[in-house]
Protein backbone atom coordinates (compact mmCIF):
# COMPACT_ATOMS: atom_id res chain seq x y z
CA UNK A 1 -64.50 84.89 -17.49
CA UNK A 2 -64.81 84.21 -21.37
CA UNK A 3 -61.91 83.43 -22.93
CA UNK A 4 -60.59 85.63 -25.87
CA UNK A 5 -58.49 85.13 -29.07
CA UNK A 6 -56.18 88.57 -29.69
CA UNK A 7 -57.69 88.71 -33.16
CA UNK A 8 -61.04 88.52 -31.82
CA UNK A 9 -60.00 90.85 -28.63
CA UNK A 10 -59.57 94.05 -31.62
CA UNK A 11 -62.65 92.87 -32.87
CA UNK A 12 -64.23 93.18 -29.52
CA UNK A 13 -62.64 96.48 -29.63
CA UNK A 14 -63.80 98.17 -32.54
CA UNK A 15 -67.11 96.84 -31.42
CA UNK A 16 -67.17 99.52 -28.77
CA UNK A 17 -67.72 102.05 -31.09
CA UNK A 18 -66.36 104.88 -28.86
CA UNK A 19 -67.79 103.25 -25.55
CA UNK A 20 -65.05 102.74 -22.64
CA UNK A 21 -63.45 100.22 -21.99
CA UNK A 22 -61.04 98.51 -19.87
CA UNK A 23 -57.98 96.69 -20.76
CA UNK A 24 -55.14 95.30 -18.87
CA UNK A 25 -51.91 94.42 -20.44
CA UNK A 26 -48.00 94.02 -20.12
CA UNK A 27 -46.18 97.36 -21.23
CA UNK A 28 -42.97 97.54 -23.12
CA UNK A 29 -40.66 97.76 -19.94
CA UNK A 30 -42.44 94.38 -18.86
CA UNK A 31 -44.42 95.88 -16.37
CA UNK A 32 -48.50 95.36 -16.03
CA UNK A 33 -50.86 98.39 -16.40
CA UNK A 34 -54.44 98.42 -16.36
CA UNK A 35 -56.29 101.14 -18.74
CA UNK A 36 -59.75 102.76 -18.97
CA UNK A 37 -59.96 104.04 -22.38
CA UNK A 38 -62.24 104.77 -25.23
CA UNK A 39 -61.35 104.65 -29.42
CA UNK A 40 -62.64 107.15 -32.07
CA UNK A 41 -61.69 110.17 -29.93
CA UNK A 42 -60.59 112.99 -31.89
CA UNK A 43 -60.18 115.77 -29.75
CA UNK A 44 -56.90 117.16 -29.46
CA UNK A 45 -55.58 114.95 -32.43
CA UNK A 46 -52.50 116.18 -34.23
CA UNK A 47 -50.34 114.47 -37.39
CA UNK A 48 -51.10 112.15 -40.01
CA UNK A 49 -49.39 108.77 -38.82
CA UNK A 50 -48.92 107.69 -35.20
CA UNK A 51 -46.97 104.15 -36.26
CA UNK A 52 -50.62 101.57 -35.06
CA UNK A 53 -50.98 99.25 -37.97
CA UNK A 54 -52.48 96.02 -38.35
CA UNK A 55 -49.27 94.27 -38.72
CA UNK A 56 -47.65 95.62 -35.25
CA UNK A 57 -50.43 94.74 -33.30
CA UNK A 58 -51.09 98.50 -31.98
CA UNK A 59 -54.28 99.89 -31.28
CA UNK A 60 -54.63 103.68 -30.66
CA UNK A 61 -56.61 104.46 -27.69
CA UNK A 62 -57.86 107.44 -25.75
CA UNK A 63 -56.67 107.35 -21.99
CA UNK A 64 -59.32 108.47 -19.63
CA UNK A 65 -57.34 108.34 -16.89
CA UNK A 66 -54.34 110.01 -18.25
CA UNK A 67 -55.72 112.59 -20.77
CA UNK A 68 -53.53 111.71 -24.04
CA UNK A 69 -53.42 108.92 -26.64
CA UNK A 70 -51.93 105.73 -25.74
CA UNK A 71 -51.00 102.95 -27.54
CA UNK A 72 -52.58 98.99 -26.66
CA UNK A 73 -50.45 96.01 -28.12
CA UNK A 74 -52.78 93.44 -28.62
CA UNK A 75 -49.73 90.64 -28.01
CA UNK A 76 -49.37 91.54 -24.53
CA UNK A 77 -53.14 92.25 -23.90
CA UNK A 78 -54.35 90.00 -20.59
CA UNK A 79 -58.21 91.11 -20.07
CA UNK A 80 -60.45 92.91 -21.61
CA UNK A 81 -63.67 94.39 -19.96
CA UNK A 82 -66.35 95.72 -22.87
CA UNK A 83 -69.89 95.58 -22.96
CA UNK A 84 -70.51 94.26 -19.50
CA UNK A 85 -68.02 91.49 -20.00
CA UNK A 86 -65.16 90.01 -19.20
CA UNK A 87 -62.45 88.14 -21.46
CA UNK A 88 -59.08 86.70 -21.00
CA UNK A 89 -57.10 86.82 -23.91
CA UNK A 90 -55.57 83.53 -24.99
């Protein structure tokens, strides 16, 4: 398992370019959830501003699992599975 910075883990992110991906991470109630998800979806999209900005740390995410938008914050992010790899986020 490759180790990840979270700076480099959005990078690694973007890089997907609408591909799925997996992500596990600690949600706000401090519980752990694991996510298969995709960016760049737009179906179903509604509103202007949804609150993920560089400065918060969210990324806006399409849950495959679930149907909806979610939200990732890339400070509690643990792995990251993209492209055939695997990273731990340091």
């Amino acid at each position: 398992m490759k180790q990840l910075s979270r700076f480099k883990a959005l990078k690694v992110i973007h890089d997907t370019k609408g591909k799925i991906f997996a992500a596990k991470f600690i949600k706000k109630d401090g519980s752990t959830r694991k996510m298969v998800a995709r960016i760049g979806v737009s179906k179903n999209l509604q509103g202007e501003e949804n609150g993920a900005k560089a400065k918060n740390n969210l990324v806006t995410v399409y849950d495959m699992a679930k149907g909806g938008y979610r939200m990732i914050n890339l400070k509690t992010l643990l792995t990251l599975k993209a492209s055939g790899e695997i990273y731990e986020v340091v």
